[in-house]
C-alpha atoms as a PDB file:
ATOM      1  CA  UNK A   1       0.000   0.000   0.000  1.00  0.00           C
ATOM      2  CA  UNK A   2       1.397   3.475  -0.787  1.00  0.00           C
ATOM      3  CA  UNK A   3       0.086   7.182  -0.744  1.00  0.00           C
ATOM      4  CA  UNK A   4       2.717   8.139  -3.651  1.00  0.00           C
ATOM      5  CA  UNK A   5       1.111  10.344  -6.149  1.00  0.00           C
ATOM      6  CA  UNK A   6       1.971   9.205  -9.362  1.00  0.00           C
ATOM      7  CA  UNK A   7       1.007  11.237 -12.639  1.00  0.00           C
ATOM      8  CA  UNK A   8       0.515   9.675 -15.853  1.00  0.00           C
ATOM      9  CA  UNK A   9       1.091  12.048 -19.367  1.00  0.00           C
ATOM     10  CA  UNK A  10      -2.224  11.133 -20.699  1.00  0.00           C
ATOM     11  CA  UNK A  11      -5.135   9.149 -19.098  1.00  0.00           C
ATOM     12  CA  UNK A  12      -8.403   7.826 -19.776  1.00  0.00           C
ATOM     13  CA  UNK A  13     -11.559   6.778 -17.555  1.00  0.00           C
ATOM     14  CA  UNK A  14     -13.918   4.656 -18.978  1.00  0.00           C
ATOM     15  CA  UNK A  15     -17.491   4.710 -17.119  1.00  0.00           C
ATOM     16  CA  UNK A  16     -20.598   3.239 -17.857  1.00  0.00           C
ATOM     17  CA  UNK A  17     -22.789   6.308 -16.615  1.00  0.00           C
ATOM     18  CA  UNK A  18     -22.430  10.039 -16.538  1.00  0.00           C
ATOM     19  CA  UNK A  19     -21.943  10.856 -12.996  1.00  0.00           C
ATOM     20  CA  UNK A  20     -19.864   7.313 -12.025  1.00  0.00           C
ATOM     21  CA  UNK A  21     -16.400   9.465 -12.788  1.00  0.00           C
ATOM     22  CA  UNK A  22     -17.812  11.892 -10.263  1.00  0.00           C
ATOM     23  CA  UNK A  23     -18.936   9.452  -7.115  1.00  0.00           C
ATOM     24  CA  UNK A  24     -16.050   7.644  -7.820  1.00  0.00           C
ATOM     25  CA  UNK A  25     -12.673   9.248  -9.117  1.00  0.00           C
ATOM     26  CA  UNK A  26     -13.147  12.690  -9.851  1.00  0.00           C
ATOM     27  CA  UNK A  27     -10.622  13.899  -6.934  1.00  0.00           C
ATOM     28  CA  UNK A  28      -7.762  12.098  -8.669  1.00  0.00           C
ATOM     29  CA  UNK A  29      -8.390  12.935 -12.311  1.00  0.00           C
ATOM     30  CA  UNK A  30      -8.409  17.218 -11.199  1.00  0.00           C
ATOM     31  CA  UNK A  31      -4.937  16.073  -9.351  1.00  0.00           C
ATOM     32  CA  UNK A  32      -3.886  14.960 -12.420  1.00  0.00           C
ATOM     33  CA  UNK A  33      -4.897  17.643 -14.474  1.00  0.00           C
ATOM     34  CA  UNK A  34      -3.804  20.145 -11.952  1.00  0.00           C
ATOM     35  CA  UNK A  35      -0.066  18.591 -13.088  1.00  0.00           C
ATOM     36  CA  UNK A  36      -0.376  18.801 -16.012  1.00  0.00           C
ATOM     37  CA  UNK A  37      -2.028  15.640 -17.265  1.00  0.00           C
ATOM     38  CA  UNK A  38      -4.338  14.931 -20.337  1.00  0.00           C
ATOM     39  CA  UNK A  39      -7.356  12.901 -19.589  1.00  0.00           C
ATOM     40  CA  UNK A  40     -10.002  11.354 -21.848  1.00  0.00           C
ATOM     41  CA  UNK A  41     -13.591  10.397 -20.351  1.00  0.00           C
ATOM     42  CA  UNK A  42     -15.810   7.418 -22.219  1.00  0.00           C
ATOM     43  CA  UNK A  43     -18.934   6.847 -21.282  1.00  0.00           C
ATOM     44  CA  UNK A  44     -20.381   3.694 -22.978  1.00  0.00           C
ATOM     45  CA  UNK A  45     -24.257   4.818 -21.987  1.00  0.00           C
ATOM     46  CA  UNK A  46     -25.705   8.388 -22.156  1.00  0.00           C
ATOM     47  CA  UNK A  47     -27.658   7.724 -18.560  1.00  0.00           C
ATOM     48  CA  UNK A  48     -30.611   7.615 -20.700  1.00  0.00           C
ATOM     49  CA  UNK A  49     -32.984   5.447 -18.293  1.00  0.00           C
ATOM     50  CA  UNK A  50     -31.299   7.221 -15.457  1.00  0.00           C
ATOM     51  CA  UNK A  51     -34.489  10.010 -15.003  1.00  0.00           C
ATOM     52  CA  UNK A  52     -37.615   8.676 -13.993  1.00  0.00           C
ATOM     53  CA  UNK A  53     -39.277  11.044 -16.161  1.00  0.00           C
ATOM     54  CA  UNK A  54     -41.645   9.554 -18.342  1.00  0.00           C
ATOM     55  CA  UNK A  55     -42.203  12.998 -19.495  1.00  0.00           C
ATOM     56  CA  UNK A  56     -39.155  12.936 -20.765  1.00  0.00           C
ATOM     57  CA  UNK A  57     -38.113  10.410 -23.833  1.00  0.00           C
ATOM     58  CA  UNK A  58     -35.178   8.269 -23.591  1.00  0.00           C
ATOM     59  CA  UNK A  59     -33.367  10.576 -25.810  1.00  0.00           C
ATOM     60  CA  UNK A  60     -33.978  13.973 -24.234  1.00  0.00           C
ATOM     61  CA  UNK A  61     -32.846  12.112 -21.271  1.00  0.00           C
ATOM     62  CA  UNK A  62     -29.925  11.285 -22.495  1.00  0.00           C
ATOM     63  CA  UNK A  63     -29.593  15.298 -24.232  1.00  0.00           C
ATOM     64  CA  UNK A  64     -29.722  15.951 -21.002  1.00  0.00           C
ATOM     65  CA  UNK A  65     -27.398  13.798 -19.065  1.00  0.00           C
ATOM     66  CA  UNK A  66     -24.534  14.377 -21.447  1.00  0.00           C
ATOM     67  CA  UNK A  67     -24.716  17.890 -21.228  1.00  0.00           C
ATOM     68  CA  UNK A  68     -24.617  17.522 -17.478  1.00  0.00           C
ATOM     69  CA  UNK A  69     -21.462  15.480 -18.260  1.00  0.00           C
ATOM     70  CA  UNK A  70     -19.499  17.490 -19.925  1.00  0.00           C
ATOM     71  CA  UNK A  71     -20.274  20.219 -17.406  1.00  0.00           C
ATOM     72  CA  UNK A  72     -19.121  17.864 -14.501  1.00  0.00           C
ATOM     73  CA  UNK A  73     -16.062  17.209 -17.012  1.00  0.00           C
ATOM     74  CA  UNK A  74     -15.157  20.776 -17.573  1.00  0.00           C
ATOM     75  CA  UNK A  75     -15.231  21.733 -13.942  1.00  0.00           C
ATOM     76  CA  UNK A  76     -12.276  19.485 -13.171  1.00  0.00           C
ATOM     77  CA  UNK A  77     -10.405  20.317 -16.556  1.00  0.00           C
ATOM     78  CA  UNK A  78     -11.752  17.618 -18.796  1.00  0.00           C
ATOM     79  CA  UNK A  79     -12.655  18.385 -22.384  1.00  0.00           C
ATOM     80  CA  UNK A  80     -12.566  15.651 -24.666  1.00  0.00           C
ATOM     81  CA  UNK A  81     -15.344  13.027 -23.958  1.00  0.00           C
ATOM     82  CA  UNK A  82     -16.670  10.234 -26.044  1.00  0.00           C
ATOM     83  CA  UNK A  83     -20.119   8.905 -25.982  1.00  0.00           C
ATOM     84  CA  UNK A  84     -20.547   5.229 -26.977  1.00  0.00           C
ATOM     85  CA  UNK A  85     -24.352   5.304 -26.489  1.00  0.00           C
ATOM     86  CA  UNK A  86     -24.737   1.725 -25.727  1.00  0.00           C
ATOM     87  CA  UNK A  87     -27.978   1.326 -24.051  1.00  0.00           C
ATOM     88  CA  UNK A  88     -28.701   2.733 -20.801  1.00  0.00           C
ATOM     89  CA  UNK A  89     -29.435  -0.396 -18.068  1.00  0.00           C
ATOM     90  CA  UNK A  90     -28.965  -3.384 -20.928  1.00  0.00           C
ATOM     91  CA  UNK A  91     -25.105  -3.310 -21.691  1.00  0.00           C
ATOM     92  CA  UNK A  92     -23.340  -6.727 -21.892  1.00  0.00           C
ATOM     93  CA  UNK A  93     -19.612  -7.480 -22.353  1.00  0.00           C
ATOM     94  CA  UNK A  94     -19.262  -8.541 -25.855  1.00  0.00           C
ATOM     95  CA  UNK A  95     -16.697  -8.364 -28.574  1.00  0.00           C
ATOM     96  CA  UNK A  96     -18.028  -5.242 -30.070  1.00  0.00           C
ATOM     97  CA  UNK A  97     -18.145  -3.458 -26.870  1.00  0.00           C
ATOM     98  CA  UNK A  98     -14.687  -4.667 -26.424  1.00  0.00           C
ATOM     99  CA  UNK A  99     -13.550  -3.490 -29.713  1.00  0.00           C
ATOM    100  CA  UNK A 100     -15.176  -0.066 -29.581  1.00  0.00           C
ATOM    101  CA  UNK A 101     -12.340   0.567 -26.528  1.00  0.00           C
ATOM    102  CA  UNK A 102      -9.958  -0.651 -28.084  1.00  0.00           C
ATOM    103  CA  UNK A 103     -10.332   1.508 -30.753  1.00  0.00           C
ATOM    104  CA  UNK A 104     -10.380   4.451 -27.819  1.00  0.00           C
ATOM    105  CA  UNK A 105      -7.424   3.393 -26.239  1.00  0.00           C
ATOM    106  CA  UNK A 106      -5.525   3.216 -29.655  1.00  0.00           C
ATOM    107  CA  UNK A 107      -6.849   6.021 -30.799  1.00  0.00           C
ATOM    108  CA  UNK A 108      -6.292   8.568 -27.213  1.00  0.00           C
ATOM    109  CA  UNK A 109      -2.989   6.198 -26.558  1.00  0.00           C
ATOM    110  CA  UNK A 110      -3.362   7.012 -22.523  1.00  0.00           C
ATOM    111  CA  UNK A 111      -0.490   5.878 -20.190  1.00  0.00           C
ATOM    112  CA  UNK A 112      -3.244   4.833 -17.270  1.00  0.00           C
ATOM    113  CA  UNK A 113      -7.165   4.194 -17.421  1.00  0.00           C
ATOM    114  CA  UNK A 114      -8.922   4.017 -14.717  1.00  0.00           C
ATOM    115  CA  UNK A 115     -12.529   2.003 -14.629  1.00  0.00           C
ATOM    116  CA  UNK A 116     -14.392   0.346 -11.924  1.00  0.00           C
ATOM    117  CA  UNK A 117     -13.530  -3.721 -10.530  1.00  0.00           C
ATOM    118  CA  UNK A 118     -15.406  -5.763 -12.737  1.00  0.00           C
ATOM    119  CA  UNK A 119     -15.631  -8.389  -9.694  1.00  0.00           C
ATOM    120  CA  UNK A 120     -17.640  -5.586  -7.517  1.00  0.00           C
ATOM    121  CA  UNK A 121     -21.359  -7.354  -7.037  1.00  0.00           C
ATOM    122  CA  UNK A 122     -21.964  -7.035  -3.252  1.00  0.00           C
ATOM    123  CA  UNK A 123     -21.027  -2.793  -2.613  1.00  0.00           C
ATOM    124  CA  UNK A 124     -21.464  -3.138   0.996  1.00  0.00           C
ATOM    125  CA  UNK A 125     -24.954  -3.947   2.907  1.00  0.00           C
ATOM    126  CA  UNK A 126     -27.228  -1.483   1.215  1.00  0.00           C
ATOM    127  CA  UNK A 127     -26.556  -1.596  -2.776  1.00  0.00           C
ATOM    128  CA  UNK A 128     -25.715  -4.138  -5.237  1.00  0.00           C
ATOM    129  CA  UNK A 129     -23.400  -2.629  -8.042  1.00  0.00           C
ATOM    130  CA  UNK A 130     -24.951  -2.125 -11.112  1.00  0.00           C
ATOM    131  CA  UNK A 131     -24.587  -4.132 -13.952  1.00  0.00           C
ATOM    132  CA  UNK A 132     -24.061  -2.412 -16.608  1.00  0.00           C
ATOM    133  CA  UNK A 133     -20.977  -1.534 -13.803  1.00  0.00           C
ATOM    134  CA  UNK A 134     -19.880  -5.016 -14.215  1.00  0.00           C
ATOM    135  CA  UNK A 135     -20.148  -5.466 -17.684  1.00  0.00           C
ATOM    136  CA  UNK A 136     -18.103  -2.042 -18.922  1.00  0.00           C
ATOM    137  CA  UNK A 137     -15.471  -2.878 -16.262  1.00  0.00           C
ATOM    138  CA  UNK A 138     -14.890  -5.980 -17.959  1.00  0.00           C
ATOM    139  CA  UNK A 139     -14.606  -5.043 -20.932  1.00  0.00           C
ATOM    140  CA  UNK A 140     -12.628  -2.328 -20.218  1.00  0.00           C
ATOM    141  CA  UNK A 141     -10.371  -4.926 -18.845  1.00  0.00           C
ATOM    142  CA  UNK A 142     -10.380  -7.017 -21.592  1.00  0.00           C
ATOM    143  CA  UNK A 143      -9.817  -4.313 -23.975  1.00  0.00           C
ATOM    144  CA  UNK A 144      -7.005  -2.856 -21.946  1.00  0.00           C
ATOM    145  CA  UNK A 145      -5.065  -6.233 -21.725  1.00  0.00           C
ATOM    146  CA  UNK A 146      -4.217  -8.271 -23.626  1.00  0.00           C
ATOM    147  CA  UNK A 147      -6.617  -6.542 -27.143  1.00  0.00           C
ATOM    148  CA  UNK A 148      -4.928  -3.244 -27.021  1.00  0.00           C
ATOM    149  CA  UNK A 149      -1.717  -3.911 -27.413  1.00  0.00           C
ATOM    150  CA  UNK A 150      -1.705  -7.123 -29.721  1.00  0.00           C
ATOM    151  CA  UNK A 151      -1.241  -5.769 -33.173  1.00  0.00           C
ATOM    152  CA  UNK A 152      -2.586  -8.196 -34.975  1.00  0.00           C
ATOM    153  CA  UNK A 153      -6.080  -8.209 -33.208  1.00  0.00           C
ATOM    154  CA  UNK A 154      -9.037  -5.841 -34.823  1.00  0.00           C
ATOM    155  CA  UNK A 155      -6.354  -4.727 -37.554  1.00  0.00           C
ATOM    156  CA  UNK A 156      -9.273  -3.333 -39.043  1.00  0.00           C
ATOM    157  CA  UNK A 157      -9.426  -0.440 -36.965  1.00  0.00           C
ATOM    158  CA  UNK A 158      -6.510   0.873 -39.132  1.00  0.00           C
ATOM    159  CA  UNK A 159      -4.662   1.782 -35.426  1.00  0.00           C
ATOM    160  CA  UNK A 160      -1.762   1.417 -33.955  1.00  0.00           C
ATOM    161  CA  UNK A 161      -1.415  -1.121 -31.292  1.00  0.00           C
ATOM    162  CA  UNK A 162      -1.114   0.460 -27.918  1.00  0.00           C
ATOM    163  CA  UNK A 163       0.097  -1.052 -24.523  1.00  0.00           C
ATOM    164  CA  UNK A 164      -1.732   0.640 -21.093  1.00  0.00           C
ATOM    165  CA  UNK A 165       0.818   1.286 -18.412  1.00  0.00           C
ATOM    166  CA  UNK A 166      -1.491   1.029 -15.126  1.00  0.00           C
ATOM    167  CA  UNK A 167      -5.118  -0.209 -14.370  1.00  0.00           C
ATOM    168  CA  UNK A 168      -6.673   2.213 -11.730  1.00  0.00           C
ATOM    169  CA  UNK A 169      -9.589   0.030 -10.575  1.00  0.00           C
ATOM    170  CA  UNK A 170     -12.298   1.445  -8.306  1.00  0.00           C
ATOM    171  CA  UNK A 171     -13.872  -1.284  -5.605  1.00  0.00           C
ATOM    172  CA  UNK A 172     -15.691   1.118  -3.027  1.00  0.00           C
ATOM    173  CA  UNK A 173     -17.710  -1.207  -1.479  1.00  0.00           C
ATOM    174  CA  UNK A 174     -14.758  -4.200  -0.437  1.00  0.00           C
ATOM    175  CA  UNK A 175     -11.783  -2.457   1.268  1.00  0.00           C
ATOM    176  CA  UNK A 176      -8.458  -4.575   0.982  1.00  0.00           C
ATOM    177  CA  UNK A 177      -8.490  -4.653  -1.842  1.00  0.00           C
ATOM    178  CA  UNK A 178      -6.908  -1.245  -2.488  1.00  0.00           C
ATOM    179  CA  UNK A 179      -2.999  -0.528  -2.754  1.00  0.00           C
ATOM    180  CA  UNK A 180      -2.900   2.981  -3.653  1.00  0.00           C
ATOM    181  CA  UNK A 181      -4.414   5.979  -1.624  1.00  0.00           C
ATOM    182  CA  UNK A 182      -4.486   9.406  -3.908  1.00  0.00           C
ATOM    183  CA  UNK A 183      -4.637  12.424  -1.241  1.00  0.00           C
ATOM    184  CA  UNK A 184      -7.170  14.491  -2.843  1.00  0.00           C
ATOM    185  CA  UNK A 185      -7.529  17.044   0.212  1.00  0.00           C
ATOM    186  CA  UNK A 186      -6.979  19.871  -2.203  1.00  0.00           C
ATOM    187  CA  UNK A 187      -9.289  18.865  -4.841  1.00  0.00           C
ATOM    188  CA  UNK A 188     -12.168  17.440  -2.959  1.00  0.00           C
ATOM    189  CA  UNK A 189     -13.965  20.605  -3.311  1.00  0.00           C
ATOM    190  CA  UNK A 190     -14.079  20.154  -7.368  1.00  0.00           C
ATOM    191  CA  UNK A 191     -14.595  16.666  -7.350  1.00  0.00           C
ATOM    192  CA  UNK A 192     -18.250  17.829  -5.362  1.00  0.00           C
ATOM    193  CA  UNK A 193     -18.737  20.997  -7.733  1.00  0.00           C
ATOM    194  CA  UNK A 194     -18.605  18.368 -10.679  1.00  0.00           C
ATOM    195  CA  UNK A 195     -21.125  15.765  -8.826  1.00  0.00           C
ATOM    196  CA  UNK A 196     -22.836  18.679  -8.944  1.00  0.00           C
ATOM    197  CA  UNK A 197     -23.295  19.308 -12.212  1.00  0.00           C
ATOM    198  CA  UNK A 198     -25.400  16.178 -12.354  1.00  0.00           C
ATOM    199  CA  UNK A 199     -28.650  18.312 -11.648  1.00  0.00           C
ATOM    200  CA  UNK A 200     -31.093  15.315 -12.929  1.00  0.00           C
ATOM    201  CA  UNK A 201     -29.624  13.177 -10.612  1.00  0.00           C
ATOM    202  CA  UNK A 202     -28.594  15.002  -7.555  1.00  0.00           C
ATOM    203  CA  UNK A 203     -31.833  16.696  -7.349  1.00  0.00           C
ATOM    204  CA  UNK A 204     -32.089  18.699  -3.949  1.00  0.00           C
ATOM    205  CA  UNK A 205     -29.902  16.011  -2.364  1.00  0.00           C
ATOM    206  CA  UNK A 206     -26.787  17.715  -1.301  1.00  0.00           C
ATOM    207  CA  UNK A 207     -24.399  14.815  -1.668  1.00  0.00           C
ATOM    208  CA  UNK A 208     -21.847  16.891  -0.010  1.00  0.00           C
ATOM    209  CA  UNK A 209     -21.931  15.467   3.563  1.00  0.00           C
ATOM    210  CA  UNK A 210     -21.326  12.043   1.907  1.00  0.00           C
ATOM    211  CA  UNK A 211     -18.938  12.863  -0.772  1.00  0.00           C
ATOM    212  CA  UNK A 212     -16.716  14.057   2.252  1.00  0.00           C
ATOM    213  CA  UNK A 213     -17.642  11.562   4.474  1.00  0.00           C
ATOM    214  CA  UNK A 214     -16.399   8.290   1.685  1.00  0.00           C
ATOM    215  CA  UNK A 215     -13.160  10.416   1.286  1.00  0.00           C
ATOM    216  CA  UNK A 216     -12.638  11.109   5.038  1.00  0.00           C
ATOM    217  CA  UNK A 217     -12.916   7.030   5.724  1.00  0.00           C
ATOM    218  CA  UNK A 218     -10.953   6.354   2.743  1.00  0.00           C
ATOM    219  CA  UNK A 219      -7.608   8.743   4.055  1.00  0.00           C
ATOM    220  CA  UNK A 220      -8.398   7.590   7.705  1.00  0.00           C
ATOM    221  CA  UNK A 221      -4.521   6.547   9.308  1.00  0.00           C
ATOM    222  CA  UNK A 222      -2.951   8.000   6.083  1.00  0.00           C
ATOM    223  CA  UNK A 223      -1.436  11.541   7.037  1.00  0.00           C
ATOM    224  CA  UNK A 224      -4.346  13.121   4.728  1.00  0.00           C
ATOM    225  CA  UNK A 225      -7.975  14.519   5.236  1.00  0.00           C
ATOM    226  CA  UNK A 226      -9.838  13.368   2.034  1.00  0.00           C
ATOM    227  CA  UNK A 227      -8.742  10.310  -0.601  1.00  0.00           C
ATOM    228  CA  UNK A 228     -10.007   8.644  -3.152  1.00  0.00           C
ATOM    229  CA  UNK A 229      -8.640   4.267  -3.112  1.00  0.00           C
ATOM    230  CA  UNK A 230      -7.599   2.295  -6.190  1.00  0.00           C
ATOM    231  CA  UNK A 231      -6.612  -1.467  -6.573  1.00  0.00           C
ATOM    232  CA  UNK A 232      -3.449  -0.652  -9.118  1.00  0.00           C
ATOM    233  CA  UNK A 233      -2.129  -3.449 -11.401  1.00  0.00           C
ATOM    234  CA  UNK A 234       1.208  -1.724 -13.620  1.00  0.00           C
ATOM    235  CA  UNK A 235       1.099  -3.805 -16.921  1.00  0.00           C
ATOM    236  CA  UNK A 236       4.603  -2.083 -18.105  1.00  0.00           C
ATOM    237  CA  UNK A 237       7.402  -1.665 -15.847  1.00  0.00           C
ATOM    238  CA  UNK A 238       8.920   1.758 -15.983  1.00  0.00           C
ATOM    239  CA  UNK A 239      12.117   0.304 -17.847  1.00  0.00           C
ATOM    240  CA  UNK A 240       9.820  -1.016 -20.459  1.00  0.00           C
ATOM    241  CA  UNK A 241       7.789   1.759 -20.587  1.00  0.00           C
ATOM    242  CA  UNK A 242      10.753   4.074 -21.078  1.00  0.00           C
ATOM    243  CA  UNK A 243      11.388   2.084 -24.097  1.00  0.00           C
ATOM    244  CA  UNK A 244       7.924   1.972 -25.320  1.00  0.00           C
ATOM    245  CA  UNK A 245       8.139   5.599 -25.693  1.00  0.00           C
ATOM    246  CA  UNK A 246      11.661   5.783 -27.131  1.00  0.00           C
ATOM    247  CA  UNK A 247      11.596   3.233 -29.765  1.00  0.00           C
ATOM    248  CA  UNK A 248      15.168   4.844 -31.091  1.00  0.00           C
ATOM    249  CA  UNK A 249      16.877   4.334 -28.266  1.00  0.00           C
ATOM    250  CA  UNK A 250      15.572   0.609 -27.840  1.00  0.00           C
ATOM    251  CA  UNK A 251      17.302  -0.106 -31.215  1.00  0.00           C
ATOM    252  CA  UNK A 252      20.542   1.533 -29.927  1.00  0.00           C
END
């Protein structure tokens, strides 16, 4: 277990719902923007059963909920987000799924994604996580490693392969599991400006109290106020990785 802050060049989260980056890792990504970082959000659904509005079609809602997305994005420093609009509350993890992020992660090359443990099913003793959860943690999985980086697999995306340095998973509701604390006592006040943002959701709930509250337990005994946890798995050491990104001097 460490509290190191580590900074990748270019990440990429990959969500199934507008508003998971912000419950879950929102604190982290503004750290990492805040040094300088580039980060990528994909949302494989638009939210669009996510407002119990049948007022509203499944389309407005989903007008609506990216919208509220990008804002959430934008307050943390985000601005390039892609929308798979895979539908809301039925997503599975198949091939195509899998290929469509592969085809992200080729085509943003980031150095770590972060996405959600696709073993999560029990979040504690009041929620079962979601599945659509499940199934676009998977396949971000699967996608990251081994499909990325094998060139010869889904040639026909006409990209380069690309090889993910570190896996950032999120498992909130099974502590152990977790090896790297990321102090985010200094951004916790964006991560809840961006939760925010998610007006349809939110409502007149203030999720404040509980945004600080998860943080607070999370950075309890670690020399911080507020932190957001992350199982870590590096795929690349930083030798190889050094390598990866100077092909020249590999050759030398």
């Amino acid at each position: 277990m460490t509290n190191q802050f580590y900074v990748p060049k270019r990440a990429m989260a990959i969500m199934a719902h507008p508003d998971d980056i912000e419950f879950g890792c929102a604190g982290t990504v503004a750290r990492w923007v805040q040094a300088g970082a580039e980060v990528c959000y994909v949302l494989v659904t638009s939210g669009d059963v996510g407002i119990a509005d049948l007022s509203l079609t499944r389309e407005q809602a989903a007008e609506i909920r990216e919208a509220e997305q990008r804002a959430a994005a934008a307050a943390v420093g985000v601005h390039e987000l892609v929308f798979l609009r895979e539908p809301d509350g039925m997503v599975e993890n198949t091939m195509a799924l899998r290929k469509q992020l592969v085809r992200e992660i080729r085509r943003y090359k980031p150095e770590a994604v972060i996405t959600t443990d696709p073993t999560l099913l029990w979040a504690g003793d009041g929620y079962i996580n979601h599945p659509d959860h499940r199934a676009v943690a998977a396949a971000a999985i699967d996608a990251i490693f081994p499909a990325a980086g094998q060139p010869h697999l889904f040639q026909d995306l006409g990209l380069e392969a690309h090889k993910v340095r570190k896996v950032f998973a999120m498992n909130w509701g099974d502590g152990g599991k977790e090896n790297i604390y990321v102090n985010i006592s200094d951004t916790i006040d964006l991560k809840i400006k961006a939760l925010k943002e998610h007006v349809s959701q939110v409502g007149q709930w203030d999720p404040e109290p509980m945004i600080r509250q998860w943080s607070a337990e999370a950075a309890k005994g670690k020399e911080m106020a507020h932190a957001e946890a992350f199982r870590v798995v590096t795929l690349v050491s930083d030798e190889d990785w050094e390598k990866l990104q100077n092909p020249a001097e590999k050759q030398a």
